[in-house]
PDB file of N, CA and C in Angstrom:
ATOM      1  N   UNK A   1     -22.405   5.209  25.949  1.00  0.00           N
ATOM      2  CA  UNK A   1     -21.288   4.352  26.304  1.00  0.00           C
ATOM      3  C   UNK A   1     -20.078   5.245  26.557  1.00  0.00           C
ATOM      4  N   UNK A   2     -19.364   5.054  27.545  1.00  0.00           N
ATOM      5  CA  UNK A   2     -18.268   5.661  27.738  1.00  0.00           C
ATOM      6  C   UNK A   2     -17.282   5.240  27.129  1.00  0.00           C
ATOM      7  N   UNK A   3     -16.140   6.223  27.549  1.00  0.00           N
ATOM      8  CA  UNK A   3     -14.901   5.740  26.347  1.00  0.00           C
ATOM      9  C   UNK A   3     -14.236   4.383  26.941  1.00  0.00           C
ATOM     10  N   UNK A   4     -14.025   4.121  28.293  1.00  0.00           N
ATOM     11  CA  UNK A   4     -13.425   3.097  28.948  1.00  0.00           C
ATOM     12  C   UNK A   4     -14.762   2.074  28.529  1.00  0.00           C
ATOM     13  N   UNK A   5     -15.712   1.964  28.130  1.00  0.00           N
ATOM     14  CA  UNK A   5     -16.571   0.926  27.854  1.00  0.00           C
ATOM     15  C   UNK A   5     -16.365   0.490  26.584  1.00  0.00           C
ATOM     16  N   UNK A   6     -16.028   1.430  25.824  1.00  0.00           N
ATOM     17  CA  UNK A   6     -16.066   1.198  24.177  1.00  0.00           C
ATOM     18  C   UNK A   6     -14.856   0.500  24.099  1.00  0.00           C
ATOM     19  N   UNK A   7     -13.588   0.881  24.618  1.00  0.00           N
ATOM     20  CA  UNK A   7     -12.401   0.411  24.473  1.00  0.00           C
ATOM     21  C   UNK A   7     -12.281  -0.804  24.761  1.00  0.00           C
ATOM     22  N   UNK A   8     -12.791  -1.277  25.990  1.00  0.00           N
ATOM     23  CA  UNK A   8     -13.155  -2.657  26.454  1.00  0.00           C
ATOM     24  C   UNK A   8     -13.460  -3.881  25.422  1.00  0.00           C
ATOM     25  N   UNK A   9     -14.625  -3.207  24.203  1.00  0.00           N
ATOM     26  CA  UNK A   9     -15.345  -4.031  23.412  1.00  0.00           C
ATOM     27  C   UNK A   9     -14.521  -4.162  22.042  1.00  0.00           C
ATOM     28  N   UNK A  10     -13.432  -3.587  22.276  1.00  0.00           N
ATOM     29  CA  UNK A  10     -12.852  -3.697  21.062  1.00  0.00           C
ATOM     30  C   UNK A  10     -12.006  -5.204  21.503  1.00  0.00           C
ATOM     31  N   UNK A  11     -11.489  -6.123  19.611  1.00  0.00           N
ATOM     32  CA  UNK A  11     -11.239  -7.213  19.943  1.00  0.00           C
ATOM     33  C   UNK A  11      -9.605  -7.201  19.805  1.00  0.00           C
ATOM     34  N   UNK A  12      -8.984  -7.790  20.885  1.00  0.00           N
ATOM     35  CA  UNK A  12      -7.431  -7.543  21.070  1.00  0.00           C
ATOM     36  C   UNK A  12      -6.964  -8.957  20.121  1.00  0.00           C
ATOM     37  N   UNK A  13      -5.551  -7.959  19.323  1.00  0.00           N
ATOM     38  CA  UNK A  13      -5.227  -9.464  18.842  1.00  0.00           C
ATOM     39  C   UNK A  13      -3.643  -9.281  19.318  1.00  0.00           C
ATOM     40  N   UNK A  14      -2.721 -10.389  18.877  1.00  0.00           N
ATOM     41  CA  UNK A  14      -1.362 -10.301  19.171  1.00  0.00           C
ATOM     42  C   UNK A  14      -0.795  -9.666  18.293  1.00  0.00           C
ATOM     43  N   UNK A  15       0.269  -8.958  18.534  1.00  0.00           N
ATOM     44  CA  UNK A  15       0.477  -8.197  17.718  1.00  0.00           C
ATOM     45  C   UNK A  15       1.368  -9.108  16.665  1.00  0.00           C
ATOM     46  N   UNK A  16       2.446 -10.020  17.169  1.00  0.00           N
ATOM     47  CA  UNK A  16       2.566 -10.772  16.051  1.00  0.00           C
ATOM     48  C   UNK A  16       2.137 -11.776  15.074  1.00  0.00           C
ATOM     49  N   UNK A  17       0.891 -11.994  15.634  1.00  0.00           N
ATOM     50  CA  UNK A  17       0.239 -12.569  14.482  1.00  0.00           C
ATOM     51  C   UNK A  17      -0.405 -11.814  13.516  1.00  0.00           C
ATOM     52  N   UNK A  18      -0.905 -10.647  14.103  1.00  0.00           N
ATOM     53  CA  UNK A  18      -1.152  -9.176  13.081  1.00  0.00           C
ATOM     54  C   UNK A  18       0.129  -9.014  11.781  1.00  0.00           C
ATOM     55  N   UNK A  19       0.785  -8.874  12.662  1.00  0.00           N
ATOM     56  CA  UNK A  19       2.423  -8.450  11.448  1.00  0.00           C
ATOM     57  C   UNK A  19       2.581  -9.663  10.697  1.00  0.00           C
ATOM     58  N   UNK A  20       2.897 -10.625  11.371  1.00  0.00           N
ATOM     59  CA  UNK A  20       2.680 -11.617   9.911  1.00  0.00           C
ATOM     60  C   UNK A  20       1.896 -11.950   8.957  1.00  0.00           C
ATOM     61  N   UNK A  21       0.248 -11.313   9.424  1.00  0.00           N
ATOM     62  CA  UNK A  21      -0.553 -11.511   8.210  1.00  0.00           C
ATOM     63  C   UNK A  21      -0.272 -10.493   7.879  1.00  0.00           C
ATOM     64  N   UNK A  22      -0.254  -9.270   7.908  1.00  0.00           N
ATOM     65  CA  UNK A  22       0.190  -8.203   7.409  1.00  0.00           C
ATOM     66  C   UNK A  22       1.498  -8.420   5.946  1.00  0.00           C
ATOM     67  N   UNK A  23       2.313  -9.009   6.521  1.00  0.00           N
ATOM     68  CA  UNK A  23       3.386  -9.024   5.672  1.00  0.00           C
ATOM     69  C   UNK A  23       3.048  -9.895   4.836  1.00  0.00           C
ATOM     70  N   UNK A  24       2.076 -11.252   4.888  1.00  0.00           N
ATOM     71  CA  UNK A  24       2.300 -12.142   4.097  1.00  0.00           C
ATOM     72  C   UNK A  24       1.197 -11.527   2.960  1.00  0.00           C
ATOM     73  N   UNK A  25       0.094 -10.340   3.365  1.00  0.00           N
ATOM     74  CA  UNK A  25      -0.967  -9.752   2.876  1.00  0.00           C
ATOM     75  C   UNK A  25      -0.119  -9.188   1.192  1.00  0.00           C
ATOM     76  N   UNK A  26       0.946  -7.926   1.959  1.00  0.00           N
ATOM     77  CA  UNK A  26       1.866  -7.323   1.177  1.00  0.00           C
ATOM     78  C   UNK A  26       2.515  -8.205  -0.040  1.00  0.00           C
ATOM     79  N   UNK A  27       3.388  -9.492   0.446  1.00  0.00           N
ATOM     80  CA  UNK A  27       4.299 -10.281  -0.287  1.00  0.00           C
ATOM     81  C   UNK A  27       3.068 -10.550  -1.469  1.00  0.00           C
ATOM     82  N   UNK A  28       2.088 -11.220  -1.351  1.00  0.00           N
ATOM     83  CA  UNK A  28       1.277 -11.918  -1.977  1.00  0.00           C
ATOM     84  C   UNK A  28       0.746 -10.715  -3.068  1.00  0.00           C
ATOM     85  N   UNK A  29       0.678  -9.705  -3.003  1.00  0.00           N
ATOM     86  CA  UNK A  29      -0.044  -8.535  -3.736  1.00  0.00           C
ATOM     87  C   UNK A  29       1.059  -7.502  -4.580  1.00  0.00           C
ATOM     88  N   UNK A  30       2.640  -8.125  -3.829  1.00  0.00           N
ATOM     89  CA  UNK A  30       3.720  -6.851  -4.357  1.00  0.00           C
ATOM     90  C   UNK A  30       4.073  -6.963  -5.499  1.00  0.00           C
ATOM     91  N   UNK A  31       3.675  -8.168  -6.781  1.00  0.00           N
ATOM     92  CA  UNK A  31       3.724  -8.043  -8.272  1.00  0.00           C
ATOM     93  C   UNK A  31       2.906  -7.096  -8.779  1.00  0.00           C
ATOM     94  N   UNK A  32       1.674  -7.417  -8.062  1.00  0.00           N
ATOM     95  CA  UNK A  32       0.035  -6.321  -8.822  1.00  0.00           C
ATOM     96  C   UNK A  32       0.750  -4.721  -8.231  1.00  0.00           C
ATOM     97  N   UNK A  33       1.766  -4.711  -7.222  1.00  0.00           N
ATOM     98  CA  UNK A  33       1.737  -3.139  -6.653  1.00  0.00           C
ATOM     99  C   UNK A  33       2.587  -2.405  -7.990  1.00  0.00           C
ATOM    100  N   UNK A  34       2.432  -1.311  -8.321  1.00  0.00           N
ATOM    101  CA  UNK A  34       3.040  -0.327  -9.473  1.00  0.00           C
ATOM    102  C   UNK A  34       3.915   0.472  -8.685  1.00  0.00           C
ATOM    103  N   UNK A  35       3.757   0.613  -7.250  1.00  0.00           N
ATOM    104  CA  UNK A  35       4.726   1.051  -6.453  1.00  0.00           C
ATOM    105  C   UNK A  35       6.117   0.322  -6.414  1.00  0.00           C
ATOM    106  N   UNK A  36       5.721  -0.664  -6.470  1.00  0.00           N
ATOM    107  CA  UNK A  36       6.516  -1.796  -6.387  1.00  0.00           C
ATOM    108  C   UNK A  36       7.191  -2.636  -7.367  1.00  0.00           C
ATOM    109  N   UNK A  37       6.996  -2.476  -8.583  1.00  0.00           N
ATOM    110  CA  UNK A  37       7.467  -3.082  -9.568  1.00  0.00           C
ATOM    111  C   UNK A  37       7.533  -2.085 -11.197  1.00  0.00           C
ATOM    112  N   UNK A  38       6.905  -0.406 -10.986  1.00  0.00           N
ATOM    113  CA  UNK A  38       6.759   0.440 -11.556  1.00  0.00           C
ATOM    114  C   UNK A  38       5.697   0.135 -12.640  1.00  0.00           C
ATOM    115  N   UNK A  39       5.557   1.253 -13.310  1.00  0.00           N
ATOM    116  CA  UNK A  39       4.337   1.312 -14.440  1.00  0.00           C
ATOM    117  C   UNK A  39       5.481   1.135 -15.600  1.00  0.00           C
ATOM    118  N   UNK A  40       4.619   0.221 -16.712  1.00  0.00           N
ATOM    119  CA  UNK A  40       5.499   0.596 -17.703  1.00  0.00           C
ATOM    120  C   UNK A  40       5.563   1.595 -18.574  1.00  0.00           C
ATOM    121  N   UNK A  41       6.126   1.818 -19.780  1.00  0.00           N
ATOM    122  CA  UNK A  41       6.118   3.377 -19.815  1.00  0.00           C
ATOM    123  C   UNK A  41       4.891   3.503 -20.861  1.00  0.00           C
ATOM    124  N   UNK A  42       4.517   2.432 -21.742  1.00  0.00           N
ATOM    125  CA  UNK A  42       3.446   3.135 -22.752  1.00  0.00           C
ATOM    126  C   UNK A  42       2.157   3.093 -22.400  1.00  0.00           C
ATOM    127  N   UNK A  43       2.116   3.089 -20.331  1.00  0.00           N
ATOM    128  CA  UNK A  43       0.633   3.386 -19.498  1.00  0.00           C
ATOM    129  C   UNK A  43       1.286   4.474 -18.676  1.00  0.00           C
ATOM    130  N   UNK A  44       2.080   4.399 -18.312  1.00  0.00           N
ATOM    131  CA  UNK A  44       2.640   6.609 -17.619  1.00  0.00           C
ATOM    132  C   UNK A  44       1.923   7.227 -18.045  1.00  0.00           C
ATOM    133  N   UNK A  45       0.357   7.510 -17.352  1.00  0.00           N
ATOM    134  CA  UNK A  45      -0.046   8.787 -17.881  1.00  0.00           C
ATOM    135  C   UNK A  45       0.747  10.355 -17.925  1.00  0.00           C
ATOM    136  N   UNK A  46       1.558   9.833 -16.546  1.00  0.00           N
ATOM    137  CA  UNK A  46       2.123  11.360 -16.279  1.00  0.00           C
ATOM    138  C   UNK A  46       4.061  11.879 -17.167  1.00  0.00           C
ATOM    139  N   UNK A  47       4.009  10.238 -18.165  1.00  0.00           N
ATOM    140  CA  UNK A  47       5.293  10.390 -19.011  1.00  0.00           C
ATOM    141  C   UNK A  47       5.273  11.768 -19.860  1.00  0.00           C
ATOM    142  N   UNK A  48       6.161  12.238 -19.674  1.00  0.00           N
ATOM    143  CA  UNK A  48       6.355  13.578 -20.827  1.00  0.00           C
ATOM    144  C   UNK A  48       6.287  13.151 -22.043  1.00  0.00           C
ATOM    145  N   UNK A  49       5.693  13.748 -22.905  1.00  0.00           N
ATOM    146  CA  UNK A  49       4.860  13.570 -24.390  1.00  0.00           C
ATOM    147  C   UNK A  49       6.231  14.270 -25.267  1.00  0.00           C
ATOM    148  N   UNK A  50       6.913  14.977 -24.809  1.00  0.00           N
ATOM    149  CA  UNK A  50       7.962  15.568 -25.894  1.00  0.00           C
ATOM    150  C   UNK A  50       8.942  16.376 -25.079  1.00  0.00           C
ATOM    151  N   UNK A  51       9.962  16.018 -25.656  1.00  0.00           N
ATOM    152  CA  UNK A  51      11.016  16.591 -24.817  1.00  0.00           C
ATOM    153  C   UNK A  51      11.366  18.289 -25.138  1.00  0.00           C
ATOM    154  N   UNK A  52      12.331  19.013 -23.913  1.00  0.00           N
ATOM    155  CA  UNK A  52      12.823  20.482 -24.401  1.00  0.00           C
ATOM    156  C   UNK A  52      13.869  20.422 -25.299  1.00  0.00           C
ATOM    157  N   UNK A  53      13.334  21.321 -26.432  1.00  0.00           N
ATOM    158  CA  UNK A  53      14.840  21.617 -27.333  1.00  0.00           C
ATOM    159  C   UNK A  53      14.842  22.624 -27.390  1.00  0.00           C
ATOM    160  N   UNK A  54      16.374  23.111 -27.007  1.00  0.00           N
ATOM    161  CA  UNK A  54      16.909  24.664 -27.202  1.00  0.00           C
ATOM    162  C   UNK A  54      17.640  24.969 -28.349  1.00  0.00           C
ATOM    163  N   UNK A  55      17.068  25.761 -29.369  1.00  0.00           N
ATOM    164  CA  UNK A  55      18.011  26.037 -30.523  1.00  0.00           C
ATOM    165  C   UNK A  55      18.767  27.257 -30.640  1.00  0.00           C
TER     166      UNK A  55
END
């Protein structure tokens, strides 16, 4: 199959109906995101365990 054949068979959508499921995908999932609402701190694996003291 050529490339102008393959491209053909692909299925076109609108692009704004793409972006709105898109966004409504995001809204619906952005409580569960940790990006988005952060980790709390006593699951931070990467929280510092003890701080620097200079005496």
């Amino acid at each position: 199959m050529s490339g102008i054949d393959s491209h053909f068979s692909v299925l076109s959508l609108e692009v704004s109906k793409c972006s709105e499921e898109i966004k409504n995908y995001i809204e619906e999932r952005s409580g569960e995101d940790p990006l988005v609402k952060g980790v709390p701190e006593d699951k931070n694996p990467f929280k510092e365990k003890g701080g620097c003291v200079i005496a």
